[in-house]
N, C-alpha and C. Protein backbone atom coordinates (compact mmCIF):
# COMPACT_ATOMS: atom_id res chain seq x y z
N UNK A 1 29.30 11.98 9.83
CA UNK A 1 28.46 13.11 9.48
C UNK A 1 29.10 13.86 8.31
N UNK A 2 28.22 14.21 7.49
CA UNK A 2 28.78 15.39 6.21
C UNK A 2 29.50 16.38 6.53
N UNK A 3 30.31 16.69 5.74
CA UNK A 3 30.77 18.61 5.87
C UNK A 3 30.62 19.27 4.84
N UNK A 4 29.74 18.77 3.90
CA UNK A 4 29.63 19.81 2.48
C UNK A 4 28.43 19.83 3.05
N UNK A 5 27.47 21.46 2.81
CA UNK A 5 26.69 21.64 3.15
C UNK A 5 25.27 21.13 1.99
N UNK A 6 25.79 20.74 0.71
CA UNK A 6 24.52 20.29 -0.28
C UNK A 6 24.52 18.52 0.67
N UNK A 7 25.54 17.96 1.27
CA UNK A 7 25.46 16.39 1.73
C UNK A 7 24.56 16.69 2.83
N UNK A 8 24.92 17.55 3.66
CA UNK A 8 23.96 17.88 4.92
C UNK A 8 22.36 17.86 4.35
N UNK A 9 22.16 18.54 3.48
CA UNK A 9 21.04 19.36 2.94
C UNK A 9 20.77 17.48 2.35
N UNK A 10 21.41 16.50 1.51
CA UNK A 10 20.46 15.59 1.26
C UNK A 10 20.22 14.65 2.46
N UNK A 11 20.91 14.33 3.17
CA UNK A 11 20.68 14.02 4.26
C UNK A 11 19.39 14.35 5.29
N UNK A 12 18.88 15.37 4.91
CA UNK A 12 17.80 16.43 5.74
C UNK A 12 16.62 15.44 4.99
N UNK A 13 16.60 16.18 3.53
CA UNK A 13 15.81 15.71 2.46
C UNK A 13 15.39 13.94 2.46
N UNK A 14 15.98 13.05 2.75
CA UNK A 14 16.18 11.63 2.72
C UNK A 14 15.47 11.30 3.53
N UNK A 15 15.97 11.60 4.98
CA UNK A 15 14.84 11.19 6.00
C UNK A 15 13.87 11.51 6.08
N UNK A 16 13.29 12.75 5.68
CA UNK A 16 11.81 13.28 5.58
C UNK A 16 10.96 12.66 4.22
N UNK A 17 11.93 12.12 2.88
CA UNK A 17 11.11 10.99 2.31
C UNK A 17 10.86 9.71 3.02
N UNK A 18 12.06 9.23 3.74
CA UNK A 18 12.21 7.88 4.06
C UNK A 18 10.81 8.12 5.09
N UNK A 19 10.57 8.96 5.98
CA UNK A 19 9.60 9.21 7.02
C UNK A 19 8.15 8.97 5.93
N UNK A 20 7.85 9.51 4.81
CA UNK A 20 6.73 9.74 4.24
C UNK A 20 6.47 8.68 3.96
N UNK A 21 7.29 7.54 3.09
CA UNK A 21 7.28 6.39 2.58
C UNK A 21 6.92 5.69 3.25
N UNK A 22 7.77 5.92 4.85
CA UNK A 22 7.57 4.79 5.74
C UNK A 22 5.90 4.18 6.07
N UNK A 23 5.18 6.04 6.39
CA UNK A 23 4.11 6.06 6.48
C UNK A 23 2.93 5.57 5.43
N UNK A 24 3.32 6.04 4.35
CA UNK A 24 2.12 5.28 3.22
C UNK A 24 2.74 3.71 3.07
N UNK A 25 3.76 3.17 3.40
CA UNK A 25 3.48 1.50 3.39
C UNK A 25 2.74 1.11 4.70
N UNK A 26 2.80 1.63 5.94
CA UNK A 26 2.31 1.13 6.99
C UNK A 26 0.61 1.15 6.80
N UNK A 27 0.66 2.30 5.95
CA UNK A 27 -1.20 2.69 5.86
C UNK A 27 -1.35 1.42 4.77
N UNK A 28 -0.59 1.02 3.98
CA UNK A 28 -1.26 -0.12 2.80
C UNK A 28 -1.17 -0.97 2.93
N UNK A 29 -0.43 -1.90 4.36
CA UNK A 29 -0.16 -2.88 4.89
C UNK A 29 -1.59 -2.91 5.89
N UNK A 30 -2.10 -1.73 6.61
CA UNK A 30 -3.57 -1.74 7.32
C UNK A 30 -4.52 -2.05 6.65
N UNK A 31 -4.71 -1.46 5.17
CA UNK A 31 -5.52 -1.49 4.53
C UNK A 31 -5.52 -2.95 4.17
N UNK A 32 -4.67 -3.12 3.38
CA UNK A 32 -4.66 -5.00 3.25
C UNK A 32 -4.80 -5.70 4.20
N UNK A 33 -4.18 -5.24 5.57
CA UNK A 33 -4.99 -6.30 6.73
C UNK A 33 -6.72 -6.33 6.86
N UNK A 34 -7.15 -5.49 6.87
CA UNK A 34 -8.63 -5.03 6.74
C UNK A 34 -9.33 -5.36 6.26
N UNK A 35 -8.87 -5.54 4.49
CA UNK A 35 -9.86 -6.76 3.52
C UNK A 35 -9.38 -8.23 3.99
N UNK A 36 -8.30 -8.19 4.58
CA UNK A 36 -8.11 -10.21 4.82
C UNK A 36 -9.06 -10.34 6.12
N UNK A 37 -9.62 -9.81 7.24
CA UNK A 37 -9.77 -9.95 8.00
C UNK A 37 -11.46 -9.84 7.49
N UNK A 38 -11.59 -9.11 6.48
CA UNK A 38 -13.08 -8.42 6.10
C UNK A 38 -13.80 -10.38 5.73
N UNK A 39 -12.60 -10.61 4.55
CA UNK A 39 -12.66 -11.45 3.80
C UNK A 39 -12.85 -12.86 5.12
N UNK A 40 -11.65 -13.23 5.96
CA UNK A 40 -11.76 -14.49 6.52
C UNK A 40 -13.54 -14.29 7.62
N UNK A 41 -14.16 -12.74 8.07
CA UNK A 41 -15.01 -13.11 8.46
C UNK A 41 -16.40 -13.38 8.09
N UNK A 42 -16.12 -13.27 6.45
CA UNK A 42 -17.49 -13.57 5.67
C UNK A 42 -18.06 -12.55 4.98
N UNK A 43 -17.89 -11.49 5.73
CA UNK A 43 -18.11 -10.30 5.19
C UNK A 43 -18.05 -9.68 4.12
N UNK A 44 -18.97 -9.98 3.06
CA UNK A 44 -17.80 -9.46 1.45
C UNK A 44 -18.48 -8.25 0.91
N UNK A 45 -19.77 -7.73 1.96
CA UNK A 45 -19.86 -6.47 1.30
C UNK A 45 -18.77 -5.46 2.24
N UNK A 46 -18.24 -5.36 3.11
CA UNK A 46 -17.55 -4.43 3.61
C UNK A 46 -16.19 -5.02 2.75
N UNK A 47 -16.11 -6.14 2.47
CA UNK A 47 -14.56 -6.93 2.03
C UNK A 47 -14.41 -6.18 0.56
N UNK A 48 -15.53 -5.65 -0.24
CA UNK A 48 -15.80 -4.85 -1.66
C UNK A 48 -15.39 -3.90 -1.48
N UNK A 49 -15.53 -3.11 -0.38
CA UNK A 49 -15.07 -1.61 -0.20
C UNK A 49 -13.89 -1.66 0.42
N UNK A 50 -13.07 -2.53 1.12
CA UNK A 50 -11.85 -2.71 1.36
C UNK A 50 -11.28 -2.84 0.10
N UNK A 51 -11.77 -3.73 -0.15
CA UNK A 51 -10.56 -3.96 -2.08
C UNK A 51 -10.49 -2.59 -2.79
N UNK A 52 -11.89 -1.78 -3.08
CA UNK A 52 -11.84 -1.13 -3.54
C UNK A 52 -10.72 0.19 -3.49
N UNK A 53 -10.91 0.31 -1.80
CA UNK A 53 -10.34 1.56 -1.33
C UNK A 53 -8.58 0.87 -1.59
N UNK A 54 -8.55 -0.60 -1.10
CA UNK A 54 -6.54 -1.05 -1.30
C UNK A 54 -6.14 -0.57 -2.53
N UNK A 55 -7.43 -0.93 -3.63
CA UNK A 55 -6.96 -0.95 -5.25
C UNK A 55 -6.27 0.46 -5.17
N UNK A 56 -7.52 1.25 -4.75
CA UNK A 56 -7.22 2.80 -5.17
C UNK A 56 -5.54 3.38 -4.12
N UNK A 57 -5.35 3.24 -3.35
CA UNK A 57 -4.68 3.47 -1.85
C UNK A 57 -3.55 2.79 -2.80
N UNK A 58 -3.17 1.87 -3.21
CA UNK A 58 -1.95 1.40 -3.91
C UNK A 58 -1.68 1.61 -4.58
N UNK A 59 -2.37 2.21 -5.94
CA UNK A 59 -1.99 2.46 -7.03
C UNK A 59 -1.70 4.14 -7.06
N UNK A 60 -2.38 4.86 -6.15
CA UNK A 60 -1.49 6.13 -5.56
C UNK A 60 -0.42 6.13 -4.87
N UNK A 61 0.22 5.37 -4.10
CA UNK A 61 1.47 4.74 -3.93
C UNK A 61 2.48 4.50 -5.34
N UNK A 62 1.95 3.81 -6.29
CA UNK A 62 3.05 3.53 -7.24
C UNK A 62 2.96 4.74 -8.07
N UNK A 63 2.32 5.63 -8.13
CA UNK A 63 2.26 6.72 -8.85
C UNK A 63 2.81 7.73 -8.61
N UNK A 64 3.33 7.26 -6.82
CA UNK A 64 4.30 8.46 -6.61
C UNK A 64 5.61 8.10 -6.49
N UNK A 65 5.74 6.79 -6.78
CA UNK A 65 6.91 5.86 -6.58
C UNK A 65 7.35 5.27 -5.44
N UNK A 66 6.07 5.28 -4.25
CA UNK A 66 6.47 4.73 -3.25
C UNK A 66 6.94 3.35 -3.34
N UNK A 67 5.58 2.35 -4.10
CA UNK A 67 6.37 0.95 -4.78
C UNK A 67 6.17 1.08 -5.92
N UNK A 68 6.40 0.17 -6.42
CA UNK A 68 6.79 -0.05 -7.84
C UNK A 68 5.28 -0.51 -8.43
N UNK A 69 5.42 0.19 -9.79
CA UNK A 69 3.90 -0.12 -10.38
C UNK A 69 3.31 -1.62 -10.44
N UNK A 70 4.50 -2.57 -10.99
CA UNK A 70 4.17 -3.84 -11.23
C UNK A 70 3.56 -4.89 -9.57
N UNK A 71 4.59 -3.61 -8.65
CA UNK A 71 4.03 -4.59 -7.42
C UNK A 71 2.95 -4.38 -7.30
N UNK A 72 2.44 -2.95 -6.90
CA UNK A 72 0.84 -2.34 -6.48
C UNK A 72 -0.11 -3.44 -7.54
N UNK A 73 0.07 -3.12 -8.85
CA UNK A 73 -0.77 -4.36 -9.83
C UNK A 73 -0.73 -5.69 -9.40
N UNK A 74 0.25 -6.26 -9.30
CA UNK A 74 0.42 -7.76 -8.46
C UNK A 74 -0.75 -7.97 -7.44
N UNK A 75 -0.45 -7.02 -6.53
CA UNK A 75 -1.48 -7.10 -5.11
C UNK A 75 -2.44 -6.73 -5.18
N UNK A 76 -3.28 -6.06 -6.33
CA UNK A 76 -4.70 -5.93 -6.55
C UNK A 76 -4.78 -6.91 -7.04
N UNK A 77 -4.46 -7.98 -8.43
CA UNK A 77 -4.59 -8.50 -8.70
C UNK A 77 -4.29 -9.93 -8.11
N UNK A 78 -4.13 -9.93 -6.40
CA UNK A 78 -4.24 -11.40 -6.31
C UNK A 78 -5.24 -11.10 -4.94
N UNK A 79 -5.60 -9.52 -4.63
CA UNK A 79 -6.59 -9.42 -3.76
C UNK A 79 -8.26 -9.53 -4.20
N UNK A 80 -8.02 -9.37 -5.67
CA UNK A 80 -8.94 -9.65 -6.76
C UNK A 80 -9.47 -10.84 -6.05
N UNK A 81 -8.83 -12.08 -6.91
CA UNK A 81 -8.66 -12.84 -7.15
C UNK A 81 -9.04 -14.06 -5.92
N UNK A 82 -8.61 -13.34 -4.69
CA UNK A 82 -9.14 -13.50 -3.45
C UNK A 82 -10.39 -13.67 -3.34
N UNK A 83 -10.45 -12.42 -3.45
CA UNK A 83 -12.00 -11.76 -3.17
C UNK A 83 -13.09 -13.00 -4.24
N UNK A 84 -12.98 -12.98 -5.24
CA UNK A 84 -13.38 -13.60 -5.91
C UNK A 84 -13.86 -15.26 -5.93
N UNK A 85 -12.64 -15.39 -5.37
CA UNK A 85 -12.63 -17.06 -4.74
C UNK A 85 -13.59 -17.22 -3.37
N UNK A 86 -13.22 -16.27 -2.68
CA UNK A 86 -13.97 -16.45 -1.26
C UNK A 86 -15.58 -16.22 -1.80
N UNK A 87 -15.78 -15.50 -2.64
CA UNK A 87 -16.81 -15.17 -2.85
C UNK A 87 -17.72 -16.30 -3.33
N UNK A 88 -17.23 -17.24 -4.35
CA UNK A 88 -17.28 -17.95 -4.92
C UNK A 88 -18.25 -18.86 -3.97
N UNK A 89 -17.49 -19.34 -3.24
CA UNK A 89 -17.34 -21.08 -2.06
C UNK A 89 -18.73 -20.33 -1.17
């Protein structure tokens, strides 16, 4: 445990990000389960508004630095891409 009181004080600070973070990946990991599940049951008008809402839901994530910009882009762009294919067949 710390004994300088600014180490205490980041210590406080850390876990209450680590807590926030924790929470907006668990919500963007639901959300992406949601369009795969939208997607494997055929469904591609609810599977449109899943993508839509992941696109948006992730890229407010990297904007606050929860992940990293290039990842959030990655994963729209291969949920795209998904979507697209399933759509396709």
């Amino acid at each position: 445990m710390a004994n300088i009181k600014s180490a205490k004080k980041r210590i406080f600070v850390i876990a209450k990000k680590t807590a926030a973070n924790r929470r907006v990946k668990s919500h963007l990991k639901a959300i992406v389960k949601n369009f795969e599940a939208a997607i494997a049951s055929g469904d591609f008008d609810t599977a449109k508004e899943k993508l839509s809402l992941a696109e948006k839901r992730l890229m407010q994530a990297a904007s606050k630095g929860t992940i990293h910009k290039n990842a959030a882009s990655r994963k729209v762009s291969r949920m795209t891409s998904r979507f697209n294919k399933a759509k396709a067949e």
